[in-house]
N, C-alpha and C. Protein backbone atom coordinates (compact mmCIF):
# COMPACT_ATOMS: atom_id res chain seq x y z
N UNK A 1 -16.59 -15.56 12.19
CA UNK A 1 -16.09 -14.21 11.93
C UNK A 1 -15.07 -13.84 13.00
N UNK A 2 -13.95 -12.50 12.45
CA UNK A 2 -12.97 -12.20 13.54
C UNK A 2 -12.55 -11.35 13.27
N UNK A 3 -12.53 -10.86 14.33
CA UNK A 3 -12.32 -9.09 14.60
C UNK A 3 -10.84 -8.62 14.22
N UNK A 4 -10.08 -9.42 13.89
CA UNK A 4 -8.77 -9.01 13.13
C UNK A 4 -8.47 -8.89 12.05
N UNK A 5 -8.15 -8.05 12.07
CA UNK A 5 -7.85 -7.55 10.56
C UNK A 5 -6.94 -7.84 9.84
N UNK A 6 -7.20 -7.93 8.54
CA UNK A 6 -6.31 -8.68 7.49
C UNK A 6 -5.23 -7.89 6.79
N UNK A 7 -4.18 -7.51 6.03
CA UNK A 7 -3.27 -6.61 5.26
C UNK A 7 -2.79 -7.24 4.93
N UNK A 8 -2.76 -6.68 3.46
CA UNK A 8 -2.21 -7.56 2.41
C UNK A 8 -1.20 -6.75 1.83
N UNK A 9 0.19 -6.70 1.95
CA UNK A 9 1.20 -5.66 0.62
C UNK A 9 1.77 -6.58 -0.42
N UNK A 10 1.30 -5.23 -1.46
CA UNK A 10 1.95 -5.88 -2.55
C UNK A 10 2.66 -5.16 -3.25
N UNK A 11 3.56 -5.77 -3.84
CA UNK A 11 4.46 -4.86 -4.97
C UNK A 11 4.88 -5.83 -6.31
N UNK A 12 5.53 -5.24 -6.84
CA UNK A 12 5.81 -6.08 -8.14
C UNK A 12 6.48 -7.70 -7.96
N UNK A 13 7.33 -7.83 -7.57
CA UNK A 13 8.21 -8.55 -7.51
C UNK A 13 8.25 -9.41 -6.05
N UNK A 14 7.60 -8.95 -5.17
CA UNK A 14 7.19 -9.78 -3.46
C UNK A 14 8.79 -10.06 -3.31
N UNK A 15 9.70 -9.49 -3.39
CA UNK A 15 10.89 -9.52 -2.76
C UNK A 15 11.82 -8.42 -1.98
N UNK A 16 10.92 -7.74 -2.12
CA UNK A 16 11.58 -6.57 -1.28
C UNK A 16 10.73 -5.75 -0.16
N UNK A 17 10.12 -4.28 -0.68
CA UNK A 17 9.07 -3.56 0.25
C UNK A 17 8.27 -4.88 0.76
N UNK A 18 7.36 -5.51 -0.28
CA UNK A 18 6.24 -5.91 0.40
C UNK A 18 6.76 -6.97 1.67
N UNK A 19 8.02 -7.40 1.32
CA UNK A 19 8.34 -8.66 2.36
C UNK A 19 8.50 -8.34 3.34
N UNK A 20 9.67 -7.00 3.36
CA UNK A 20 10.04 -6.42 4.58
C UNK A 20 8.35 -5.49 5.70
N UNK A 21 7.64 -5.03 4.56
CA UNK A 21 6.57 -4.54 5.38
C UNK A 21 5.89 -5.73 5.75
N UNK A 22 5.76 -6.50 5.38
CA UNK A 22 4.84 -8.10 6.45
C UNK A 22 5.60 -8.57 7.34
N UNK A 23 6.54 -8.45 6.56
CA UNK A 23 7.58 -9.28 8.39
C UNK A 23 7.60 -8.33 9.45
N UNK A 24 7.74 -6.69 9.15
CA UNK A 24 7.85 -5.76 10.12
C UNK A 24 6.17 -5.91 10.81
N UNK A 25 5.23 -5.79 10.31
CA UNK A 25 4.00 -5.81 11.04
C UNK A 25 3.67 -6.82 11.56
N UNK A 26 4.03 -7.96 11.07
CA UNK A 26 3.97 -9.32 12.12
C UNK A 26 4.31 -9.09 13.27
N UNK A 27 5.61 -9.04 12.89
CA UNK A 27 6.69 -8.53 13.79
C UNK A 27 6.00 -7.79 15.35
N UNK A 28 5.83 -6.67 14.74
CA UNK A 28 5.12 -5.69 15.89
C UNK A 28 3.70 -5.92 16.18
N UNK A 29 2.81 -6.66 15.46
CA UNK A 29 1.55 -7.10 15.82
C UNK A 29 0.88 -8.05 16.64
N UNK A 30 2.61 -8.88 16.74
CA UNK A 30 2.12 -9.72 17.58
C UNK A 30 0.50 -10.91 17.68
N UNK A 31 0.18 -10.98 16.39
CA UNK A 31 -1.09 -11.45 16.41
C UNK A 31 -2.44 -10.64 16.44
N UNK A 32 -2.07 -9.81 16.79
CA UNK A 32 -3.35 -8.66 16.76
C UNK A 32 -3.02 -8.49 15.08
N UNK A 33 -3.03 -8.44 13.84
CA UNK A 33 -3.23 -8.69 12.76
C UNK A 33 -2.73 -9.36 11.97
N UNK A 34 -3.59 -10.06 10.91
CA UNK A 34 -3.21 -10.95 9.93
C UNK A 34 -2.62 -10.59 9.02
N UNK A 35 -1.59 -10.55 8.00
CA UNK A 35 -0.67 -10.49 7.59
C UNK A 35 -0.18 -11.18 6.22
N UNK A 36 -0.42 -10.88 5.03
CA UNK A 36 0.11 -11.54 3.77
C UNK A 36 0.78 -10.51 2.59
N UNK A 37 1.36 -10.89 2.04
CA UNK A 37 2.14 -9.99 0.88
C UNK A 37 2.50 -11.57 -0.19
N UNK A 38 2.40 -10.19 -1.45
CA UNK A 38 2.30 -10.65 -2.66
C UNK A 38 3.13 -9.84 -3.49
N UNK A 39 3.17 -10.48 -5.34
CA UNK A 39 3.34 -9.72 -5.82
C UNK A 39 2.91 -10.36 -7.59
N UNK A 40 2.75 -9.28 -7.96
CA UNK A 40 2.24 -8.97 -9.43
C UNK A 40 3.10 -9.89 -10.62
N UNK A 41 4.29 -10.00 -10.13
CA UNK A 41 5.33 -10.65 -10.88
C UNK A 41 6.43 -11.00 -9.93
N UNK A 42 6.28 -12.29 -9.43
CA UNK A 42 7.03 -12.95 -7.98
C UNK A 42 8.48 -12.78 -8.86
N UNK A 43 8.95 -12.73 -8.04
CA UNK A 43 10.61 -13.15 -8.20
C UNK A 43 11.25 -14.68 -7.73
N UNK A 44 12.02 -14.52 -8.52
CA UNK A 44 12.49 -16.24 -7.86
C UNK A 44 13.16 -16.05 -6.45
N UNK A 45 12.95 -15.27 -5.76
CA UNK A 45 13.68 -15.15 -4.40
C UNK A 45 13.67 -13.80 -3.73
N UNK A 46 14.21 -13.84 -2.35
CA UNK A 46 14.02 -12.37 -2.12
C UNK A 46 15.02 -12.10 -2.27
N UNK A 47 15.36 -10.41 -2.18
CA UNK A 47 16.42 -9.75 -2.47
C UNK A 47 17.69 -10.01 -1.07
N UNK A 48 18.49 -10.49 -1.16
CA UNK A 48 19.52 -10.84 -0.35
C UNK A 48 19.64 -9.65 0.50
N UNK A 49 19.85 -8.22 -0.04
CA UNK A 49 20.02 -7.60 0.36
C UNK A 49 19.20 -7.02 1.31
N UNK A 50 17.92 -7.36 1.08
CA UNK A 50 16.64 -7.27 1.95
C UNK A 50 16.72 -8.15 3.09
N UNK A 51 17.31 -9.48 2.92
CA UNK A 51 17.42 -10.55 4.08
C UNK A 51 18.01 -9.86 5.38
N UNK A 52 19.36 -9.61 4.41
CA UNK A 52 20.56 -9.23 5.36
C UNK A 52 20.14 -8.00 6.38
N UNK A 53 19.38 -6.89 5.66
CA UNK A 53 19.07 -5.55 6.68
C UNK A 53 17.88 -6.07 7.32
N UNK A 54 17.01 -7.32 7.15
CA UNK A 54 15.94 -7.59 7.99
C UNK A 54 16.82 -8.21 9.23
N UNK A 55 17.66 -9.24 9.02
CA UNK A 55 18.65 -10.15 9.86
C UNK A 55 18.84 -9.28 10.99
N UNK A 56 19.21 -7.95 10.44
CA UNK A 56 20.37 -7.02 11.36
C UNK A 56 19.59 -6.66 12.71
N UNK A 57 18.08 -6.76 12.49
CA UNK A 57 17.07 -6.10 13.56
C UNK A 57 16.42 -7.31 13.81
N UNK A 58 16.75 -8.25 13.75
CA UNK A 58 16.12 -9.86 14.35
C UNK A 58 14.87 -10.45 13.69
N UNK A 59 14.94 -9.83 12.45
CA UNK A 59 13.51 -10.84 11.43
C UNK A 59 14.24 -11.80 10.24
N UNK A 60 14.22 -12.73 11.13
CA UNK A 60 14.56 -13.63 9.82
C UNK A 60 14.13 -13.85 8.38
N UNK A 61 13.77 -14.20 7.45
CA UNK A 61 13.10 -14.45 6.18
C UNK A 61 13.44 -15.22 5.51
N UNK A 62 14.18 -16.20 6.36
CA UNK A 62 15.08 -17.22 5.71
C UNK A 62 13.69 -18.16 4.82
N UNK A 63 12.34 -18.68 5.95
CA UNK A 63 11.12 -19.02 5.54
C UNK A 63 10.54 -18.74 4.09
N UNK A 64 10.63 -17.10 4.04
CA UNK A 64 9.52 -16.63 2.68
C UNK A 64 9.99 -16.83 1.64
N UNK A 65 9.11 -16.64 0.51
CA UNK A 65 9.38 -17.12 -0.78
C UNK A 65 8.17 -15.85 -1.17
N UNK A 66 8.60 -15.47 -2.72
CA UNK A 66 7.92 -14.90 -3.32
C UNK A 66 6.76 -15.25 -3.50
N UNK A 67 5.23 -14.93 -3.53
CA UNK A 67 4.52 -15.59 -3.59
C UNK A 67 3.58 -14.36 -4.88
N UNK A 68 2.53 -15.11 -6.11
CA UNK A 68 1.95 -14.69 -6.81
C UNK A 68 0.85 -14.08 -6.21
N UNK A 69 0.12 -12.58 -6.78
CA UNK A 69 -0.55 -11.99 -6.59
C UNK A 69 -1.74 -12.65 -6.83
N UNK A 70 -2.89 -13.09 -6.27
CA UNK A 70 -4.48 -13.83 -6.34
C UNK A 70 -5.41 -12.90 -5.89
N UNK A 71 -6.81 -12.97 -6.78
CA UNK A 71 -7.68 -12.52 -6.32
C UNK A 71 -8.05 -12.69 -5.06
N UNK A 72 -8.07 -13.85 -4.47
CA UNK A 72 -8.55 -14.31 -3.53
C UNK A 72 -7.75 -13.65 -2.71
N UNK A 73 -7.06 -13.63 -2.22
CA UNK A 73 -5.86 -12.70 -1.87
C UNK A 73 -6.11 -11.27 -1.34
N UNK A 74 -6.40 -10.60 -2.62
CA UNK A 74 -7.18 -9.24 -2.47
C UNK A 74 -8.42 -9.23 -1.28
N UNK A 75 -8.68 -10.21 -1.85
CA UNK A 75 -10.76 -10.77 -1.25
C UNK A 75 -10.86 -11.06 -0.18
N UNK A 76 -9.78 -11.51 0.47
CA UNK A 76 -9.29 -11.87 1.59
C UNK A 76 -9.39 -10.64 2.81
N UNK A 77 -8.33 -9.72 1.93
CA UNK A 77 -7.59 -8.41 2.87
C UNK A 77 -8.91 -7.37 3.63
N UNK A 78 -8.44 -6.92 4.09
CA UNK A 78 -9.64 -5.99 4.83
C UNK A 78 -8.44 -4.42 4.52
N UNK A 79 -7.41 -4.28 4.19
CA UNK A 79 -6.28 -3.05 4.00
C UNK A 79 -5.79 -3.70 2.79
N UNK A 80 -5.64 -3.18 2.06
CA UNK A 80 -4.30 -3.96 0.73
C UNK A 80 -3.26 -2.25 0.34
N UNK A 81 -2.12 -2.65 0.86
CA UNK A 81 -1.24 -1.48 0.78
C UNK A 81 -0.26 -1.88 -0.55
N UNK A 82 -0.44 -1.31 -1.84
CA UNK A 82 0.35 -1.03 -3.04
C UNK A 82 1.81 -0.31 -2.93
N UNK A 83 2.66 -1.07 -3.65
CA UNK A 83 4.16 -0.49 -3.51
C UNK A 83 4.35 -0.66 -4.70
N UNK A 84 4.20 0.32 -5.93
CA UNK A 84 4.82 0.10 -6.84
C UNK A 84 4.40 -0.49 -7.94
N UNK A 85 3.04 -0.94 -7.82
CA UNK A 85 2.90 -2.51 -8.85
C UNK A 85 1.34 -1.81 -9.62
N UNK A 86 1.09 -0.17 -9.82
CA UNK A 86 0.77 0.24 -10.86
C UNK A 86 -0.72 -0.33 -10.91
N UNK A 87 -1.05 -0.78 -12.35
CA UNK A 87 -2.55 -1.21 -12.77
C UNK A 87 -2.03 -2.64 -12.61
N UNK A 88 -1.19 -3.11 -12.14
CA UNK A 88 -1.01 -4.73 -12.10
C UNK A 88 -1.28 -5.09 -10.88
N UNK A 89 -2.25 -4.50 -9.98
CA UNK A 89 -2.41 -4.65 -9.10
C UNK A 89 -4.06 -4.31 -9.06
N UNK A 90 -5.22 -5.31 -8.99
CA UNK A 90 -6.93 -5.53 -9.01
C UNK A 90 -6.95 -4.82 -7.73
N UNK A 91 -8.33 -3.64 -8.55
CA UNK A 91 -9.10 -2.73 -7.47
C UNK A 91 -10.30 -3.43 -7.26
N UNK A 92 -10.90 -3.95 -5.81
CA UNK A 92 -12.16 -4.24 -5.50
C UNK A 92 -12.69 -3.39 -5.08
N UNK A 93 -14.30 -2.91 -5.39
CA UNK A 93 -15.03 -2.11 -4.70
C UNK A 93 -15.17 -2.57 -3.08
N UNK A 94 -14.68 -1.58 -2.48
CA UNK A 94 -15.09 -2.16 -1.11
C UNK A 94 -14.19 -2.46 0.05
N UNK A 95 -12.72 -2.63 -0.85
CA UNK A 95 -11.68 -2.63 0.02
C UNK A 95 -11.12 -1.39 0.38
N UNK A 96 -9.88 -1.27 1.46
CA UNK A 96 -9.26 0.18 1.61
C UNK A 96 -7.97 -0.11 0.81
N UNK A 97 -7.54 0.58 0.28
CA UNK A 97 -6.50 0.39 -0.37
C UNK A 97 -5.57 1.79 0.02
N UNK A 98 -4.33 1.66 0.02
CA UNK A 98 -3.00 2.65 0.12
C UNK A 98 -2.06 2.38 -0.68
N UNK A 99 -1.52 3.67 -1.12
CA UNK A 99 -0.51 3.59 -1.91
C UNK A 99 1.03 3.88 -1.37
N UNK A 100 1.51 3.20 -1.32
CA UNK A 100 3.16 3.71 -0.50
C UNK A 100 4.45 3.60 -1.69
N UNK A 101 4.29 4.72 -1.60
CA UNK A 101 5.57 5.52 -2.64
C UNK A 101 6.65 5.45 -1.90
N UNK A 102 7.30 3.99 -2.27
CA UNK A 102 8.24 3.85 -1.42
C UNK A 102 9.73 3.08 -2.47
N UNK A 103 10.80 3.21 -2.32
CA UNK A 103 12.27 2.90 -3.70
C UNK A 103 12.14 2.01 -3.57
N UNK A 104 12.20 1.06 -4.53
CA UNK A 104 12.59 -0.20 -4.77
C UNK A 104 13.91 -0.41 -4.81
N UNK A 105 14.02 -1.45 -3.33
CA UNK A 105 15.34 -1.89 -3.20
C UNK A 105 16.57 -2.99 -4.17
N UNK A 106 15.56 -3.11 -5.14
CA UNK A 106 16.60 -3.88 -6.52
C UNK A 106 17.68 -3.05 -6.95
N UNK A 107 18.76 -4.13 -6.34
CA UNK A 107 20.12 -3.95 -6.91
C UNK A 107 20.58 -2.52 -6.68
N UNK A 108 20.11 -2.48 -5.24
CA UNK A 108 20.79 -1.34 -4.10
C UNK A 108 21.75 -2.13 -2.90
N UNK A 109 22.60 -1.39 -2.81
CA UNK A 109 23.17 -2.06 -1.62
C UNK A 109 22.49 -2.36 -0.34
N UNK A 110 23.25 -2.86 0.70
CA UNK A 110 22.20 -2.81 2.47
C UNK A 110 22.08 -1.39 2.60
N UNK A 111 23.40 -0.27 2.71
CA UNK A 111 22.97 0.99 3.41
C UNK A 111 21.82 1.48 3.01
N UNK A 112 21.41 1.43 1.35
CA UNK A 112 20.27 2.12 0.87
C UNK A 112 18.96 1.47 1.48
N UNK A 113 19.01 -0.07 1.28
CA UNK A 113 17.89 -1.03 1.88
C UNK A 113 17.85 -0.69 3.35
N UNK A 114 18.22 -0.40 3.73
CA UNK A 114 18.33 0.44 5.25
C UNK A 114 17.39 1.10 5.55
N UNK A 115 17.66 2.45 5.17
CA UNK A 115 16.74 3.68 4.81
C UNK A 115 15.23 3.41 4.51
N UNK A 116 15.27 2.21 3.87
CA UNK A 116 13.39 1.77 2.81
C UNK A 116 13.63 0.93 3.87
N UNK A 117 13.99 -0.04 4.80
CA UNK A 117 13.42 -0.65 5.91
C UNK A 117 13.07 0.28 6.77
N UNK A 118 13.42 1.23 7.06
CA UNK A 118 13.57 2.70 8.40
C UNK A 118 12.11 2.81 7.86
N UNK A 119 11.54 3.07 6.61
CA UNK A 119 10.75 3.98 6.43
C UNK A 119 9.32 3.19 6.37
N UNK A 120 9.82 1.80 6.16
CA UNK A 120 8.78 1.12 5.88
C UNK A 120 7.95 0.82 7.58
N UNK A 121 9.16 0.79 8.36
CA UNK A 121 8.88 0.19 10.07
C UNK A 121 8.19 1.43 10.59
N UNK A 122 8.42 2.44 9.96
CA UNK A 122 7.58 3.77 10.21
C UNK A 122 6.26 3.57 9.58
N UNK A 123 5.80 3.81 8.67
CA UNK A 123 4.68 3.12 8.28
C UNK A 123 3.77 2.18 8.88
N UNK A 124 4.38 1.19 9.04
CA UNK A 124 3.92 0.07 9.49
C UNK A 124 3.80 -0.03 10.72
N UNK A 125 4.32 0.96 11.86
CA UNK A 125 3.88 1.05 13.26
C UNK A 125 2.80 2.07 13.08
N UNK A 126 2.97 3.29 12.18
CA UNK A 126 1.63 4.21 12.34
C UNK A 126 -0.02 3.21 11.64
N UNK A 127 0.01 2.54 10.94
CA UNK A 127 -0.69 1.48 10.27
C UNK A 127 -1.02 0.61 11.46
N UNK A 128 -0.40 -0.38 12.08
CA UNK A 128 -0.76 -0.96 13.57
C UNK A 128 -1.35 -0.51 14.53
N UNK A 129 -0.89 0.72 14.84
CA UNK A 129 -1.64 1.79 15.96
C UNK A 129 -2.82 2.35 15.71
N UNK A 130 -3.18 2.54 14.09
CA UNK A 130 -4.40 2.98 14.03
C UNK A 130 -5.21 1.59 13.75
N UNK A 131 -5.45 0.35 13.29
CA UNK A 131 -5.76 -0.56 13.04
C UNK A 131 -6.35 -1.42 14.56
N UNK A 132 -5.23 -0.99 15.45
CA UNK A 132 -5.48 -1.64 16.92
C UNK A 132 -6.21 -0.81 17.72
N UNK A 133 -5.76 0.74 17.56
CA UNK A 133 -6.30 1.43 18.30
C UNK A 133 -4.94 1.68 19.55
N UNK A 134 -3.74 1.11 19.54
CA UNK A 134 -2.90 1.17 20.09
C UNK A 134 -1.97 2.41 19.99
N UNK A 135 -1.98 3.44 20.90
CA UNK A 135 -0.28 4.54 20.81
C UNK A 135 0.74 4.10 19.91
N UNK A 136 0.93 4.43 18.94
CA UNK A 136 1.71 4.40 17.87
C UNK A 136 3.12 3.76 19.11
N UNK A 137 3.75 4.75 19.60
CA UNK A 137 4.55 4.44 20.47
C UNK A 137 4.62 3.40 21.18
N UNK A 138 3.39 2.53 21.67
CA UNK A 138 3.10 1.50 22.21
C UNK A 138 3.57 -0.21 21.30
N UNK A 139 3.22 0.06 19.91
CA UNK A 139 2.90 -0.53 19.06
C UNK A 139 4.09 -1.81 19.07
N UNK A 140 3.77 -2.91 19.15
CA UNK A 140 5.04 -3.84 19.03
C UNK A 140 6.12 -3.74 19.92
N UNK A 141 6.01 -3.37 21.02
CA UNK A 141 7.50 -2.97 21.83
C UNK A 141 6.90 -4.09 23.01
């Protein structure tokens, strides 16, 4: 057993929100949490435009690939944070689940993908800080 905690995001397509929110919490977690994203209906790739505004702040994603939504997956998570992906996305009794009402960056330019990275790295540091127990402010720096 291990005291770290798991998060799983998912959204429809695992090429946009959910990618950018796993790479951002990696990112800032530094290992203090585990980390996977999915999606309901993978895409053959991520959104370029998502690459490029991750690039700009030093997260590569050259690595990820869309990956299919699994139970096991779910079963896995100890948080599973929803972006978008509706009833196509399995409720377990027992997990925490969140919903983040957040734009889907398909076939938006970078400036817009900008803004939904801004908002997502917000998220995802208040999510770390309470998860660690770490000053939000502290979080990944």
């Amino acid at each position: 057993m291990t005291d770290i905690p798991e998060v799983l995001f998912v959204c429809v397509h695992n090429a946009g929100r959910s990618q950018m929110a796993a790479a951002l919490l990696h990112h800032h977690a530094r290992g203090a949490v585990r980390v996977t994203s999915a999606g309901s209906e993978p895409a053959d790739q991520i959104n370029p435009a998502v690459r490029q505004v991750m690039t700009e702040i030093g997260i590569d994603l050259d690595g990820e690939t869309p990956k299919k939504l699994t139970t096991d997956a779910v079963h896995t998570a100890d948080v599973v944070i929803t972006m978008g992906c509706g009833d196509a996305c399995p409720v377990y009794p027992g997990k925490r689940y969140l919903d983040w009402e957040l734009t889907d960056p398909a076939g938006k330019p970078p400036a817009d993908v900008r803004s939904i990275r801004d908002d997502i790295d917000a998220r995802v540091r208040g999510l770390l800080a309470e998860l660690t127990g770490q000053p939000e402010t502290a979080a990944g720096k």
